[in-house]
PDB file of N, CA and C in Angstrom:
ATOM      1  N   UNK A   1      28.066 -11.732   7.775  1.00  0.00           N
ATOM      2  CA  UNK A   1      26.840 -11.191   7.230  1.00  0.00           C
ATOM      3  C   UNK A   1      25.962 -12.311   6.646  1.00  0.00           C
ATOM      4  N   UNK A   2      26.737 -13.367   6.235  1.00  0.00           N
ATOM      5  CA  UNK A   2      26.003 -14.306   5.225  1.00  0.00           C
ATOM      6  C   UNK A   2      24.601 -14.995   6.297  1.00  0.00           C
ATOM      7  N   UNK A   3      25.842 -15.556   7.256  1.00  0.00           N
ATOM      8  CA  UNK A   3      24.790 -16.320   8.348  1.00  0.00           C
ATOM      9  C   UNK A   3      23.360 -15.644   9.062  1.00  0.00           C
ATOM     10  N   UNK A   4      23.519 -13.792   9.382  1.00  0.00           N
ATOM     11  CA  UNK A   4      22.209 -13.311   9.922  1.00  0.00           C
ATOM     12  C   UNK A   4      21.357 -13.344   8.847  1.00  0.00           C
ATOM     13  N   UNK A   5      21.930 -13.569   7.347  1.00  0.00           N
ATOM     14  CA  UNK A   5      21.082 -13.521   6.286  1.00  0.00           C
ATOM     15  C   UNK A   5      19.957 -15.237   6.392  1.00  0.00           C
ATOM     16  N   UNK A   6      21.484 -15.961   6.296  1.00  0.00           N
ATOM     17  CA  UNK A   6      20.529 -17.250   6.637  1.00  0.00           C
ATOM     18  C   UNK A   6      19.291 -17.434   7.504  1.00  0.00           C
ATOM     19  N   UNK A   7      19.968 -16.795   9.067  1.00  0.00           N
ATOM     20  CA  UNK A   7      19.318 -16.877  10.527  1.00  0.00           C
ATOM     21  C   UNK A   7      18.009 -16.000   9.861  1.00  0.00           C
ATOM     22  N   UNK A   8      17.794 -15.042   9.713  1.00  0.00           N
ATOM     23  CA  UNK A   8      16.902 -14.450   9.005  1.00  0.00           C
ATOM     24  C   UNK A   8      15.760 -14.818   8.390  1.00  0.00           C
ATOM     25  N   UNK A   9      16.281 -15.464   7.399  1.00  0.00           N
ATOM     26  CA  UNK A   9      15.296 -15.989   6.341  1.00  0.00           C
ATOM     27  C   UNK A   9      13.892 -16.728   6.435  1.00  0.00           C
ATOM     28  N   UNK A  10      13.941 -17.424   7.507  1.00  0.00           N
ATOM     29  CA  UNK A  10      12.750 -17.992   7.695  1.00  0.00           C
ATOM     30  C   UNK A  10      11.768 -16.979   8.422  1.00  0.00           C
ATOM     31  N   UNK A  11      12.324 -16.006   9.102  1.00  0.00           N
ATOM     32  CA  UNK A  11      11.252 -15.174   9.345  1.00  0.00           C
ATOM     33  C   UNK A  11      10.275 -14.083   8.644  1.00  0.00           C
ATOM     34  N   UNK A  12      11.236 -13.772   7.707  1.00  0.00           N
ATOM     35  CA  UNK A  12      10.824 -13.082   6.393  1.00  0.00           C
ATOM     36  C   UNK A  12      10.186 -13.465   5.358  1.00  0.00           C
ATOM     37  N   UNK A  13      10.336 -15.071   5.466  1.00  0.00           N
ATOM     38  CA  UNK A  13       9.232 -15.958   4.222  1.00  0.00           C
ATOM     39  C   UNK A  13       9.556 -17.030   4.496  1.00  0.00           C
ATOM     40  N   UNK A  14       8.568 -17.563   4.793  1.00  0.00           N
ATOM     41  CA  UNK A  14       8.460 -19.104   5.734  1.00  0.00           C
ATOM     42  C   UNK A  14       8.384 -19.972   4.855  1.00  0.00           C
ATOM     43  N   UNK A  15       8.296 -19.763   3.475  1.00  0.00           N
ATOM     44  CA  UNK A  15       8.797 -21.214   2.356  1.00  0.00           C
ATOM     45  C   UNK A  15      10.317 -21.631   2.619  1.00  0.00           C
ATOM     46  N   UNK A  16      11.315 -20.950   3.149  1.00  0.00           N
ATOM     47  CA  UNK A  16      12.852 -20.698   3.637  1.00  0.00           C
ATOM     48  C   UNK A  16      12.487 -22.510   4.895  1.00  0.00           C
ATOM     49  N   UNK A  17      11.679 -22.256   5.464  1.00  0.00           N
ATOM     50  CA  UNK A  17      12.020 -23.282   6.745  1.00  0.00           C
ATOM     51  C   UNK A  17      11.749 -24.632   5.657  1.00  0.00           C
ATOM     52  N   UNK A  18      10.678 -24.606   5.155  1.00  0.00           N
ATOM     53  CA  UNK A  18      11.031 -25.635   3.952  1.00  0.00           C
ATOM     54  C   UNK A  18      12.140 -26.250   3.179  1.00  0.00           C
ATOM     55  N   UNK A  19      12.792 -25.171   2.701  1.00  0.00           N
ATOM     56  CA  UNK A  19      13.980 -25.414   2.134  1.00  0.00           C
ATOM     57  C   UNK A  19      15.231 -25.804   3.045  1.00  0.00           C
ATOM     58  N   UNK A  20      15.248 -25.327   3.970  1.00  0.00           N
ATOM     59  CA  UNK A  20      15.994 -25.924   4.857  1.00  0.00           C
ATOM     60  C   UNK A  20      15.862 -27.040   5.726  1.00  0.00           C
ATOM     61  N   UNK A  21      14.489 -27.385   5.590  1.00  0.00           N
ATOM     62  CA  UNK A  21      14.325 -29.070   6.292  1.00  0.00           C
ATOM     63  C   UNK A  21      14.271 -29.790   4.863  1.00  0.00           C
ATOM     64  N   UNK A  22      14.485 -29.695   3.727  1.00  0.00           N
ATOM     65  CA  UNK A  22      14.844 -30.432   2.621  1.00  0.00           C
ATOM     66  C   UNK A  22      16.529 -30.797   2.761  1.00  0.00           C
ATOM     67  N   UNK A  23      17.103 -29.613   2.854  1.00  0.00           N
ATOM     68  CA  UNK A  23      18.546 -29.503   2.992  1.00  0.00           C
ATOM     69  C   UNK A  23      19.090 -30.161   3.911  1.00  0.00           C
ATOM     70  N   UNK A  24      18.447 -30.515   5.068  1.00  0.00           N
ATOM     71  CA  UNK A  24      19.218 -31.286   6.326  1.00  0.00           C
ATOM     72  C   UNK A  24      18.381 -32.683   6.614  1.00  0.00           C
ATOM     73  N   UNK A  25      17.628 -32.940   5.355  1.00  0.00           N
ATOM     74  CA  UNK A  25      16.614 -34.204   5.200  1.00  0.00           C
ATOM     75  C   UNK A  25      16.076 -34.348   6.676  1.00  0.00           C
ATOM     76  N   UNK A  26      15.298 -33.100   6.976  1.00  0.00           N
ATOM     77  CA  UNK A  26      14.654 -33.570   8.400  1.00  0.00           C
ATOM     78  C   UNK A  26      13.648 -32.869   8.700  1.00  0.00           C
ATOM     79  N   UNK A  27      11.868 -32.949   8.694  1.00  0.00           N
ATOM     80  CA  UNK A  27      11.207 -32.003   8.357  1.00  0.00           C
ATOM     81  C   UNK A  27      10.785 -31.192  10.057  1.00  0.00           C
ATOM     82  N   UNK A  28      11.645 -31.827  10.837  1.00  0.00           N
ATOM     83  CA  UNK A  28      11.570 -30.775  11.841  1.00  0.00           C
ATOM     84  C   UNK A  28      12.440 -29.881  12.111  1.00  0.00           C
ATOM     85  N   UNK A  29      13.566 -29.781  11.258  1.00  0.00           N
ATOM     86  CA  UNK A  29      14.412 -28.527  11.476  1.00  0.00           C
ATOM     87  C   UNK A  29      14.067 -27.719   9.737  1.00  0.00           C
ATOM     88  N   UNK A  30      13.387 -26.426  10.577  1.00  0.00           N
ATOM     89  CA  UNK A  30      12.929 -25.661  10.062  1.00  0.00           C
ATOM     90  C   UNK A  30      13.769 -24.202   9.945  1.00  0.00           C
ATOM     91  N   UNK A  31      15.022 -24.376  10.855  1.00  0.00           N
ATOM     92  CA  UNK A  31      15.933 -23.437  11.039  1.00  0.00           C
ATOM     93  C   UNK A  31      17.394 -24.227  10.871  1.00  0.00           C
ATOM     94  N   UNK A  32      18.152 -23.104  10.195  1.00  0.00           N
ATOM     95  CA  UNK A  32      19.368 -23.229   9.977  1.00  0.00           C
ATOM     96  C   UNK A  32      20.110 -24.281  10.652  1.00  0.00           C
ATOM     97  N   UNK A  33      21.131 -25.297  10.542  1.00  0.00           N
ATOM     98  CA  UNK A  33      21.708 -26.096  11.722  1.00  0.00           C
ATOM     99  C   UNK A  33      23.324 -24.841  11.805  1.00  0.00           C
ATOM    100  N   UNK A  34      23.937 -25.114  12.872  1.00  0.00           N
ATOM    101  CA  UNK A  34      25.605 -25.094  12.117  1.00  0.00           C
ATOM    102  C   UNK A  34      26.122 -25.519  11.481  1.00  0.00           C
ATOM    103  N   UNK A  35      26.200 -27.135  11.236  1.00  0.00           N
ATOM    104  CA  UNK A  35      26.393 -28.030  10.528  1.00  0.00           C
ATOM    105  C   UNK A  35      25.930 -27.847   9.021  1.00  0.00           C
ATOM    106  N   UNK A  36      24.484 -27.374   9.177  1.00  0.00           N
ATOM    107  CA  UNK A  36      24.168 -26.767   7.693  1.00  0.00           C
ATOM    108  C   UNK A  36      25.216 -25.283   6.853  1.00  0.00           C
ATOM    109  N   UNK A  37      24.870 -24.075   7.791  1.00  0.00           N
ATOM    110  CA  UNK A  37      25.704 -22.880   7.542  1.00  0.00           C
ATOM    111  C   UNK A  37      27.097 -23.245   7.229  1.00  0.00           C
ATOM    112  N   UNK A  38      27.326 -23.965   8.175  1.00  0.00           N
ATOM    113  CA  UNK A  38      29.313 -24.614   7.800  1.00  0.00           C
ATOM    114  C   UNK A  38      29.613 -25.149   6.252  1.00  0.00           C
ATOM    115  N   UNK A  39      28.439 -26.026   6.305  1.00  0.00           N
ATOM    116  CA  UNK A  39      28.812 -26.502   4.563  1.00  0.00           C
ATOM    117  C   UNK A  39      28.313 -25.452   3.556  1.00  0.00           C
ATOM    118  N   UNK A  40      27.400 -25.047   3.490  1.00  0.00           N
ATOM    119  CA  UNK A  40      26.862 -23.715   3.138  1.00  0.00           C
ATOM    120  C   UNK A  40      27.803 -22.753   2.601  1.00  0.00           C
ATOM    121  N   UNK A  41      28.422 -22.326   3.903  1.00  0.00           N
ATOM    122  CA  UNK A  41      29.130 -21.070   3.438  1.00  0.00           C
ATOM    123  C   UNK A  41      30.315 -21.333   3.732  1.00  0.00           C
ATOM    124  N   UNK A  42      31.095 -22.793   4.077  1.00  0.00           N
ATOM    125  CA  UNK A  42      32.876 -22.896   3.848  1.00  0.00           C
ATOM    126  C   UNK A  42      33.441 -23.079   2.181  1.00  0.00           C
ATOM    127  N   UNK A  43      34.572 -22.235   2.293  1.00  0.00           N
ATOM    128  CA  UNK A  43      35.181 -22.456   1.080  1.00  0.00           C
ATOM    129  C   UNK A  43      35.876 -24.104   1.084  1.00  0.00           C
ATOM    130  N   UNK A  44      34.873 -24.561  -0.154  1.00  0.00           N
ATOM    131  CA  UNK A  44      35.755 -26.153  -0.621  1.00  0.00           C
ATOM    132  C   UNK A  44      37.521 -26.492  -0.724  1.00  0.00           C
ATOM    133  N   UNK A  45      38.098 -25.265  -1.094  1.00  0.00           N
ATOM    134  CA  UNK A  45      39.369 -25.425  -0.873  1.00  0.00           C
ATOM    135  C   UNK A  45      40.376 -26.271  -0.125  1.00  0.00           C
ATOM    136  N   UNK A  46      41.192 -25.638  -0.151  1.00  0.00           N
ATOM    137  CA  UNK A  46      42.298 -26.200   1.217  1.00  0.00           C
ATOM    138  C   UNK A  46      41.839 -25.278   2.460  1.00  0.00           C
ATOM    139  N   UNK A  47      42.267 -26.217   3.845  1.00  0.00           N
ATOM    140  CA  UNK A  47      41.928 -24.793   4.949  1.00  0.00           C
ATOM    141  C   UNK A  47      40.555 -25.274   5.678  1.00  0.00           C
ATOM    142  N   UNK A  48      39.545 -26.149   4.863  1.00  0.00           N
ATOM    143  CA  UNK A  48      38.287 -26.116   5.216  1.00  0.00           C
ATOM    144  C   UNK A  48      38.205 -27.602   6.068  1.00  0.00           C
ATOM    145  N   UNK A  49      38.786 -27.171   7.129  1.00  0.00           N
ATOM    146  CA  UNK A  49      38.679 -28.313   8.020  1.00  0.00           C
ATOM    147  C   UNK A  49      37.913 -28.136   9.073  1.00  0.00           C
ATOM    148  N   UNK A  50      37.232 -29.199   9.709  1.00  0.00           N
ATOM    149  CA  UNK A  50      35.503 -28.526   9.963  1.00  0.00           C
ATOM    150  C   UNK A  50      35.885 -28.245  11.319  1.00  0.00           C
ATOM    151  N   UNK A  51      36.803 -27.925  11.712  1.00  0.00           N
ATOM    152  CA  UNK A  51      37.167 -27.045  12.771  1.00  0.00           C
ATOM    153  C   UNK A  51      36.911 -25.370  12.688  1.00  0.00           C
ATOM    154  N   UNK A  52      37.677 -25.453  11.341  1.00  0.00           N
ATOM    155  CA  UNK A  52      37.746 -23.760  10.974  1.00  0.00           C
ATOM    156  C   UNK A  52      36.161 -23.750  10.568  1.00  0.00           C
ATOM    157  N   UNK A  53      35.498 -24.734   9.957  1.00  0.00           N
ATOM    158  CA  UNK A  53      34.370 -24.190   9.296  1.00  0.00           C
ATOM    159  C   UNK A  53      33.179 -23.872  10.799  1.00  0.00           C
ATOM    160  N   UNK A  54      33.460 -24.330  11.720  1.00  0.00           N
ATOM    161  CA  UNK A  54      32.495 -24.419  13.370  1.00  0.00           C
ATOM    162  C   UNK A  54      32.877 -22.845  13.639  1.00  0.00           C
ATOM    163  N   UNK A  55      34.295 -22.568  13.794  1.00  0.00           N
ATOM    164  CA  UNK A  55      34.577 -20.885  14.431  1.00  0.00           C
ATOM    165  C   UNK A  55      33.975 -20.160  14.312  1.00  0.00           C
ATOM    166  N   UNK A  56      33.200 -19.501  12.852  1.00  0.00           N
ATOM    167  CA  UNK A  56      31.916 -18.947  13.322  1.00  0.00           C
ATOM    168  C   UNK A  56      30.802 -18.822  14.424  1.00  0.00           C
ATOM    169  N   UNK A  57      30.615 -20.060  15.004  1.00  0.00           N
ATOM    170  CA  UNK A  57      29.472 -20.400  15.835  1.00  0.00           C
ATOM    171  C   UNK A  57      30.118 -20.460  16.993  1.00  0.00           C
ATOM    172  N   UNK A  58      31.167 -20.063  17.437  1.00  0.00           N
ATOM    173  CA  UNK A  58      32.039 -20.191  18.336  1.00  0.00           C
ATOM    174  C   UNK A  58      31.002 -19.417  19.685  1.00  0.00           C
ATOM    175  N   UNK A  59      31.528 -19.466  21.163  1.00  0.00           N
ATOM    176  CA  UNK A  59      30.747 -18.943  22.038  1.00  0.00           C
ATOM    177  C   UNK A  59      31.549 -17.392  21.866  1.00  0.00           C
ATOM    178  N   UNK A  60      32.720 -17.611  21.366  1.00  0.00           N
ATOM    179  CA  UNK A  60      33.992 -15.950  21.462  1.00  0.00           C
ATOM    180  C   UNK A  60      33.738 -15.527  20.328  1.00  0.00           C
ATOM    181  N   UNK A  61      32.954 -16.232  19.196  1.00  0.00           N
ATOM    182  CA  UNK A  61      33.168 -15.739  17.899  1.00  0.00           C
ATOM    183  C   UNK A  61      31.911 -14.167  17.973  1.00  0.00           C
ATOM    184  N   UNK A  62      32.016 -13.214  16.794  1.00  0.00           N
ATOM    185  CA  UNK A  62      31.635 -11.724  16.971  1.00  0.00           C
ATOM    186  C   UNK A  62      30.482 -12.115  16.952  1.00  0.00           C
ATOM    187  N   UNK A  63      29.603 -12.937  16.046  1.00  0.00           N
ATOM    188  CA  UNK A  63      27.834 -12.905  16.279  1.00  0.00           C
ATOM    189  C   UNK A  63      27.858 -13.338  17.102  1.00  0.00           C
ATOM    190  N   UNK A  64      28.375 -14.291  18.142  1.00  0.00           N
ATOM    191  CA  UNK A  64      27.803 -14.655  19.678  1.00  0.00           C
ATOM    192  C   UNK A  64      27.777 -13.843  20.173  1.00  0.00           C
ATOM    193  N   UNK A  65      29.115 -13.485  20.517  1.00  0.00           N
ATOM    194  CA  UNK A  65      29.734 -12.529  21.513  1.00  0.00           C
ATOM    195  C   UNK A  65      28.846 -11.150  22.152  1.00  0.00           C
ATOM    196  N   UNK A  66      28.664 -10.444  20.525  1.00  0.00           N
ATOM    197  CA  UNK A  66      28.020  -9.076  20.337  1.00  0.00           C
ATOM    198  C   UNK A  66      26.150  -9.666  20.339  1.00  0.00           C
ATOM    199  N   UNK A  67      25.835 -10.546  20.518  1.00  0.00           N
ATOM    200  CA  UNK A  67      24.340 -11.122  20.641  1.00  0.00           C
ATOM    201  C   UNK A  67      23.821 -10.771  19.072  1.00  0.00           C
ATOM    202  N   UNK A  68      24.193 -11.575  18.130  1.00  0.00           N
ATOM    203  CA  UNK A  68      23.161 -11.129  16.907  1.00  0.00           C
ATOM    204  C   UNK A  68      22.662 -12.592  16.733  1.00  0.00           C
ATOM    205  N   UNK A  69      22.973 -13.503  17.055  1.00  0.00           N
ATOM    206  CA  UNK A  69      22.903 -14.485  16.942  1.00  0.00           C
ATOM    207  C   UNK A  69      22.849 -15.577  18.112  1.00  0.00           C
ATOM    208  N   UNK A  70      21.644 -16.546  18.145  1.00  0.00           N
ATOM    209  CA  UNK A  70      21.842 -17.423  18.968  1.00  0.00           C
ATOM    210  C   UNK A  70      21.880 -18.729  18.955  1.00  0.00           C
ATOM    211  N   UNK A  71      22.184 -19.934  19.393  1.00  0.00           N
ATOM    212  CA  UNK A  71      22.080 -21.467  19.007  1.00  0.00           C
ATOM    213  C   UNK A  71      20.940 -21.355  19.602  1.00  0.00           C
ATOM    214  N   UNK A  72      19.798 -22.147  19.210  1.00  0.00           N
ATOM    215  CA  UNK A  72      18.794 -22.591  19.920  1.00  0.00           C
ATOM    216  C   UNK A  72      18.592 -23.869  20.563  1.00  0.00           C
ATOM    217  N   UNK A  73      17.942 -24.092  21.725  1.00  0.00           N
ATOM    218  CA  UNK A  73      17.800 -24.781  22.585  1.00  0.00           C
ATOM    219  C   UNK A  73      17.668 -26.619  21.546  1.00  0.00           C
ATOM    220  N   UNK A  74      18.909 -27.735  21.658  1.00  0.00           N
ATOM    221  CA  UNK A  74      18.563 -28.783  20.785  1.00  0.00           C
ATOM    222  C   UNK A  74      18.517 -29.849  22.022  1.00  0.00           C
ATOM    223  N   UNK A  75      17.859 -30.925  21.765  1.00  0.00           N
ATOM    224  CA  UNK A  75      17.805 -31.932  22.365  1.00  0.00           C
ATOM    225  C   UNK A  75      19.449 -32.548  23.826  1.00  0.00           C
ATOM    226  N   UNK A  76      18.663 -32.719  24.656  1.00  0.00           N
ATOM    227  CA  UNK A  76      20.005 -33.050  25.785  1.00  0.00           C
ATOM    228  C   UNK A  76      21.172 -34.143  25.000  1.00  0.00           C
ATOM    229  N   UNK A  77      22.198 -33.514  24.988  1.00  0.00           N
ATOM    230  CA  UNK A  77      23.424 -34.204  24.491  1.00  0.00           C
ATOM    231  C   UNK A  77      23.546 -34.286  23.232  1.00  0.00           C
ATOM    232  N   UNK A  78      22.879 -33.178  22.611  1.00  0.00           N
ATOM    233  CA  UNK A  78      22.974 -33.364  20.704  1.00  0.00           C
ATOM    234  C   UNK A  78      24.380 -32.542  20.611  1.00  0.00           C
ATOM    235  N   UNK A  79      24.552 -32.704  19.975  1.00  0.00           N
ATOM    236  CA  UNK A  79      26.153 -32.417  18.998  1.00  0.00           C
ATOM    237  C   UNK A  79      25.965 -30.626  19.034  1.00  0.00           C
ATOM    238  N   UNK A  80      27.041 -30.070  18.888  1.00  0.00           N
ATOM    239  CA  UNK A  80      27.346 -28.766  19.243  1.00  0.00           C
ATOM    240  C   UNK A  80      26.854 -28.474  17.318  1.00  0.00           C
ATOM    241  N   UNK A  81      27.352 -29.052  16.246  1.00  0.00           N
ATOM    242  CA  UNK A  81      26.791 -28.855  15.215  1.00  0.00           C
ATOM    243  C   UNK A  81      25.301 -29.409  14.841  1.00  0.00           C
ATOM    244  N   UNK A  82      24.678 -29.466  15.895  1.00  0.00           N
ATOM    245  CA  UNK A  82      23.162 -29.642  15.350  1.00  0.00           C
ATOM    246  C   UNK A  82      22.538 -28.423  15.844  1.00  0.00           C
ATOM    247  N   UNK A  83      22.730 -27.763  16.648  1.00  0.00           N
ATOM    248  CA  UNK A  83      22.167 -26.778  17.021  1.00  0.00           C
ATOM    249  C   UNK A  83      21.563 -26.020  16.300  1.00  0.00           C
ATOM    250  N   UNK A  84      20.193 -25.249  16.340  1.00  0.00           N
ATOM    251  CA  UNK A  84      19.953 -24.434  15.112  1.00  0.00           C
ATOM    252  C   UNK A  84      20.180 -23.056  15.446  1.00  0.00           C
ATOM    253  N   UNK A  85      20.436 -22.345  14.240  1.00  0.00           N
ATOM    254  CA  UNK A  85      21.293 -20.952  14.431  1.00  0.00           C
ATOM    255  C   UNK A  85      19.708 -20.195  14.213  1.00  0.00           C
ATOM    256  N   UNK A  86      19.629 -18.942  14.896  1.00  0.00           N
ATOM    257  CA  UNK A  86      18.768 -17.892  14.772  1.00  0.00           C
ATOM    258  C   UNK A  86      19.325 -16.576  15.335  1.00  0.00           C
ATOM    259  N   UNK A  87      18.502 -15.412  14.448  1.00  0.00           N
ATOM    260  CA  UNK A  87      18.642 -13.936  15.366  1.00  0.00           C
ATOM    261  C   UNK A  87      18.374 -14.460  16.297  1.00  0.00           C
ATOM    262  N   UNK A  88      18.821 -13.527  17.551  1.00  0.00           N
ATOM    263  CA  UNK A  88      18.599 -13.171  18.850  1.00  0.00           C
ATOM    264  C   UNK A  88      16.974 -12.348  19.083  1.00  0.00           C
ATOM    265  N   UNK A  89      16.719 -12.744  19.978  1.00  0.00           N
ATOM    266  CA  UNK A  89      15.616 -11.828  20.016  1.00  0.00           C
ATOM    267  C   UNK A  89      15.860  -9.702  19.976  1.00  0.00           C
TER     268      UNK A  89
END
Protein backbone atom coordinates (compact mmCIF):
# COMPACT_ATOMS: atom_id res chain seq x y z
CA UNK A 1 0.00 0.00 0.00
CA UNK A 2 2.82 2.31 1.05
CA UNK A 3 4.47 2.36 -2.49
CA UNK A 4 0.92 3.21 -4.69
CA UNK A 5 0.86 5.90 -1.99
CA UNK A 6 4.34 7.01 -2.98
CA UNK A 7 3.67 6.19 -6.93
CA UNK A 8 0.73 8.45 -6.37
CA UNK A 9 1.84 11.39 -4.90
CA UNK A 10 3.16 13.39 -7.46
CA UNK A 11 0.06 13.32 -9.27
CA UNK A 12 -2.07 14.59 -6.60
CA UNK A 13 0.34 17.58 -5.71
CA UNK A 14 3.20 18.23 -7.76
CA UNK A 15 5.34 19.94 -4.85
CA UNK A 16 5.82 15.75 -4.12
CA UNK A 17 8.12 15.59 -7.55
CA UNK A 18 10.17 18.23 -5.78
CA UNK A 19 10.68 16.48 -2.83
CA UNK A 20 11.65 13.60 -4.41
CA UNK A 21 14.29 15.06 -6.78
CA UNK A 22 15.75 16.59 -3.45
CA UNK A 23 15.75 13.03 -2.03
CA UNK A 24 17.63 11.30 -4.89
CA UNK A 25 19.83 14.69 -5.38
CA UNK A 26 18.73 14.78 -9.03
CA UNK A 27 16.37 17.43 -10.34
CA UNK A 28 15.26 15.25 -13.13
CA UNK A 29 13.77 12.48 -11.29
CA UNK A 30 10.64 13.80 -10.36
CA UNK A 31 9.21 10.28 -9.64
CA UNK A 32 9.85 7.76 -7.14
CA UNK A 33 13.19 5.56 -7.98
CA UNK A 34 13.17 1.81 -6.48
CA UNK A 35 16.21 2.49 -5.06
CA UNK A 36 14.45 5.44 -3.38
CA UNK A 37 11.06 3.35 -2.12
CA UNK A 38 13.62 0.49 -0.94
CA UNK A 39 15.34 2.82 1.49
CA UNK A 40 12.16 4.55 2.21
CA UNK A 41 10.15 1.89 3.26
CA UNK A 42 12.83 -1.13 4.35
CA UNK A 43 12.98 -1.94 7.89
CA UNK A 44 16.71 -0.86 9.23
CA UNK A 45 16.88 -4.01 11.14
CA UNK A 46 18.34 -7.33 10.50
CA UNK A 47 16.87 -9.03 7.18
CA UNK A 48 17.27 -5.73 5.17
CA UNK A 49 19.49 -6.88 2.61
CA UNK A 50 18.91 -4.99 -0.56
CA UNK A 51 17.88 -8.04 -2.14
CA UNK A 52 14.84 -8.42 0.09
CA UNK A 53 14.44 -4.64 0.03
CA UNK A 54 14.19 -4.85 -4.45
CA UNK A 55 11.27 -7.89 -4.06
CA UNK A 56 8.74 -5.51 -4.04
CA UNK A 57 9.55 -4.24 -7.53
CA UNK A 58 9.96 -7.65 -8.58
CA UNK A 59 8.43 -8.51 -12.30
CA UNK A 60 6.32 -11.68 -10.00
CA UNK A 61 5.92 -9.38 -7.18
CA UNK A 62 1.66 -8.49 -6.58
CA UNK A 63 1.88 -4.65 -7.79
CA UNK A 64 3.56 -5.81 -11.02
CA UNK A 65 1.96 -8.77 -11.55
CA UNK A 66 -1.80 -7.50 -10.87
CA UNK A 67 -0.72 -4.03 -13.01
CA UNK A 68 -0.99 -1.29 -10.22
CA UNK A 69 2.21 -0.36 -10.75
CA UNK A 70 4.79 0.25 -13.36
CA UNK A 71 8.77 0.90 -13.75
CA UNK A 72 9.06 3.55 -16.16
CA UNK A 73 10.93 3.65 -19.22
CA UNK A 74 15.01 4.68 -17.74
CA UNK A 75 17.87 5.29 -19.84
CA UNK A 76 19.48 2.06 -22.02
CA UNK A 77 21.44 -0.04 -19.48
CA UNK A 78 20.52 1.91 -16.23
CA UNK A 79 20.38 -0.25 -13.19
CA UNK A 80 17.13 -2.18 -12.46
CA UNK A 81 17.10 0.17 -9.14
CA UNK A 82 16.98 3.41 -10.96
CA UNK A 83 13.95 2.88 -12.56
CA UNK A 84 11.14 5.16 -11.58
CA UNK A 85 8.09 3.57 -9.98
CA UNK A 86 4.51 4.93 -11.06
CA UNK A 87 0.64 3.91 -11.19
CA UNK A 88 -0.12 2.19 -14.21
CA UNK A 89 -2.15 3.93 -16.42
Amino acid sequence: MDVLLFALAPDLDPRYELQYSYLQDDVTRKRPTVHLLARLLSDSGEGSDPVTRLAPFARDATLRREGLVTLAYAERGAPFASKPVALSP
